[in-house]
C-alpha atoms as a PDB file:
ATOM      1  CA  UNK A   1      15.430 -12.617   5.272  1.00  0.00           C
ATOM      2  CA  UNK A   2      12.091 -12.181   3.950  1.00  0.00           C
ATOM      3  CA  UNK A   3       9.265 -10.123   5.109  1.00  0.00           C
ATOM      4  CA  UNK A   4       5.833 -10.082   4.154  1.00  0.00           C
ATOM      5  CA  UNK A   5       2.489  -7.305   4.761  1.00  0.00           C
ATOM      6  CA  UNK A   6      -0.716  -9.192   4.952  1.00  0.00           C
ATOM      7  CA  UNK A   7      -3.792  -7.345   4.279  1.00  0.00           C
ATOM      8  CA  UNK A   8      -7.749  -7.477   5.117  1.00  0.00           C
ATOM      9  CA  UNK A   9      -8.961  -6.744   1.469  1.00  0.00           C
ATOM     10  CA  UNK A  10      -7.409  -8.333  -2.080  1.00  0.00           C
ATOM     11  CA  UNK A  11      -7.512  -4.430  -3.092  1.00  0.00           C
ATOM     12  CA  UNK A  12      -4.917  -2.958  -0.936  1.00  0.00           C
ATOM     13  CA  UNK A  13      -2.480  -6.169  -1.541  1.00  0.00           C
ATOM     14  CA  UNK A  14      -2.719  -5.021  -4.931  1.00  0.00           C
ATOM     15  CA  UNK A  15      -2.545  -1.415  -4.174  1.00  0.00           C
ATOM     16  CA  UNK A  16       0.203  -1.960  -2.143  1.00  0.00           C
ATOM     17  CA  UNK A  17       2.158  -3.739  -4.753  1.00  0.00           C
ATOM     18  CA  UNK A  18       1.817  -1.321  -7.641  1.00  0.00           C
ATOM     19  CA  UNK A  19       3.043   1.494  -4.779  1.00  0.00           C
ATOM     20  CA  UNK A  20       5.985  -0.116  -4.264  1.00  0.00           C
ATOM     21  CA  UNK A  21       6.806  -1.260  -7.737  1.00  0.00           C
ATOM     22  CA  UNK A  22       6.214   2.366  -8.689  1.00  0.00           C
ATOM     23  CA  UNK A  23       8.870   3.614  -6.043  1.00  0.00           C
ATOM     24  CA  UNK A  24      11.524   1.144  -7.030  1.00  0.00           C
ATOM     25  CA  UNK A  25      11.312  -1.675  -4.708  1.00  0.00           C
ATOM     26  CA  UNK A  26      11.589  -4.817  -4.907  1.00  0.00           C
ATOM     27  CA  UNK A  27       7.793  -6.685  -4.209  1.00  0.00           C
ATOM     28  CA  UNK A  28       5.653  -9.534  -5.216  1.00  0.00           C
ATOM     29  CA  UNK A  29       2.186 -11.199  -4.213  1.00  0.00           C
ATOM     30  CA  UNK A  30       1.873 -14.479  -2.932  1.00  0.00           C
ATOM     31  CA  UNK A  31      -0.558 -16.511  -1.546  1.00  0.00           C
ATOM     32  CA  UNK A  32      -0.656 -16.252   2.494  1.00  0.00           C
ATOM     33  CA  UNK A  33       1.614 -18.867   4.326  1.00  0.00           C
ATOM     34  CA  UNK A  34      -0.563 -21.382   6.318  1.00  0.00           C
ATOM     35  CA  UNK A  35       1.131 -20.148   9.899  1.00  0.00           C
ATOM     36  CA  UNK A  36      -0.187 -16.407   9.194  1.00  0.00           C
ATOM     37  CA  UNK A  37      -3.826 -16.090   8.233  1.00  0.00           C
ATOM     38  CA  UNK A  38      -5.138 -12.513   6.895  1.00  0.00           C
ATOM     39  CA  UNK A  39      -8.588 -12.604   5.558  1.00  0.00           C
ATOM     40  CA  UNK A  40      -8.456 -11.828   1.936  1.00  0.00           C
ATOM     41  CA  UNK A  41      -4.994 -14.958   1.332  1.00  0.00           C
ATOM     42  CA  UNK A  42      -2.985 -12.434  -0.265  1.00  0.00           C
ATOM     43  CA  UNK A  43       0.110 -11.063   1.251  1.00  0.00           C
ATOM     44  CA  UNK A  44       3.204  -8.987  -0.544  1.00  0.00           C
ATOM     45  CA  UNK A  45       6.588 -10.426  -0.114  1.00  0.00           C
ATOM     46  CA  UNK A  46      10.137  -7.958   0.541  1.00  0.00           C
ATOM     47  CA  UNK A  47      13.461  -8.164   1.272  1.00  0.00           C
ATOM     48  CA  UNK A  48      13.792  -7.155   4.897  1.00  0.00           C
ATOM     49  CA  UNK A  49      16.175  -4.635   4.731  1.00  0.00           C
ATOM     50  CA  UNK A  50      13.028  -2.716   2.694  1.00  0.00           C
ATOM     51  CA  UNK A  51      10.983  -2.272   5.487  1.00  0.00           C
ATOM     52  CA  UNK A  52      11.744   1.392   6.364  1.00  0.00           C
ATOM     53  CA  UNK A  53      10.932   2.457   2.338  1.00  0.00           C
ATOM     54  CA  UNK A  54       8.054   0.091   2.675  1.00  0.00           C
ATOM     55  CA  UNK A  55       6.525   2.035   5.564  1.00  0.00           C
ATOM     56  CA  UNK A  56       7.038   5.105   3.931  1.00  0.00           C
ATOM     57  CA  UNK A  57       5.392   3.999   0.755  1.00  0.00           C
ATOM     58  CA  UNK A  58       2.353   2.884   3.098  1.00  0.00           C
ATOM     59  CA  UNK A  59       2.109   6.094   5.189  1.00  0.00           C
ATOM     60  CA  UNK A  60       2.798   8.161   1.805  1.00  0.00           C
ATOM     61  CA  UNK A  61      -0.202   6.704  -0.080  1.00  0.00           C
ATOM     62  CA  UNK A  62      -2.267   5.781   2.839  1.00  0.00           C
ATOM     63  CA  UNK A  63      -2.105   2.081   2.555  1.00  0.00           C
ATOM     64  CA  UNK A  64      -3.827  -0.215   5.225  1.00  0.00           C
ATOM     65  CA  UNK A  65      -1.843  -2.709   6.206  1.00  0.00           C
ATOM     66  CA  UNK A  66      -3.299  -5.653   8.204  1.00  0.00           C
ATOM     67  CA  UNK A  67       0.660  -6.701   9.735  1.00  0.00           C
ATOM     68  CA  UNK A  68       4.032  -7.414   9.256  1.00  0.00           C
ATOM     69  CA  UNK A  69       5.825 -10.729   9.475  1.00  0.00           C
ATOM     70  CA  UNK A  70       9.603 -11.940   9.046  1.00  0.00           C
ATOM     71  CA  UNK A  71      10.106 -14.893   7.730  1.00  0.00           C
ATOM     72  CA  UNK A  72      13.295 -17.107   8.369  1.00  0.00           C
ATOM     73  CA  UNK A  73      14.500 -18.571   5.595  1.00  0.00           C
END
């Protein structure tokens, strides 16, 4: 399953990206999916079973996220 963190700014999508490349995991922009709608389009795309490093990553470098989603494949 995929998950994705949507954000309010284009900054902290990239922020948030270069965080969690830097820690080892797994991420990649993409453009927003029609059915979620965060302000600046850009959201970050992770496996699922991530999510706990993820958080940590956010809370570690103080990272605003706007949500969370799961996808279903």
């Amino acid at each position: 399953m995929e998950c994705l963190a949507t954000f309010d700014t284009t900054h902290m999508a990239l922020f948030f990206e270069k965080a969690c490349r830097a820690a080892g995991l797994n991420v990649k922009i993409i453009p927003v999916p029609r059915q979620i709608s965060a302000s600046c389009g850009l959201a970050c795309s992770y496996p699922c079973g991530d999510r706990g490093k993820v958080e940590a990553v956010v809370a570690d470098k103080a990272i605003e996220v706007a949500e969370y989603h799961e996808l279903a494949s």
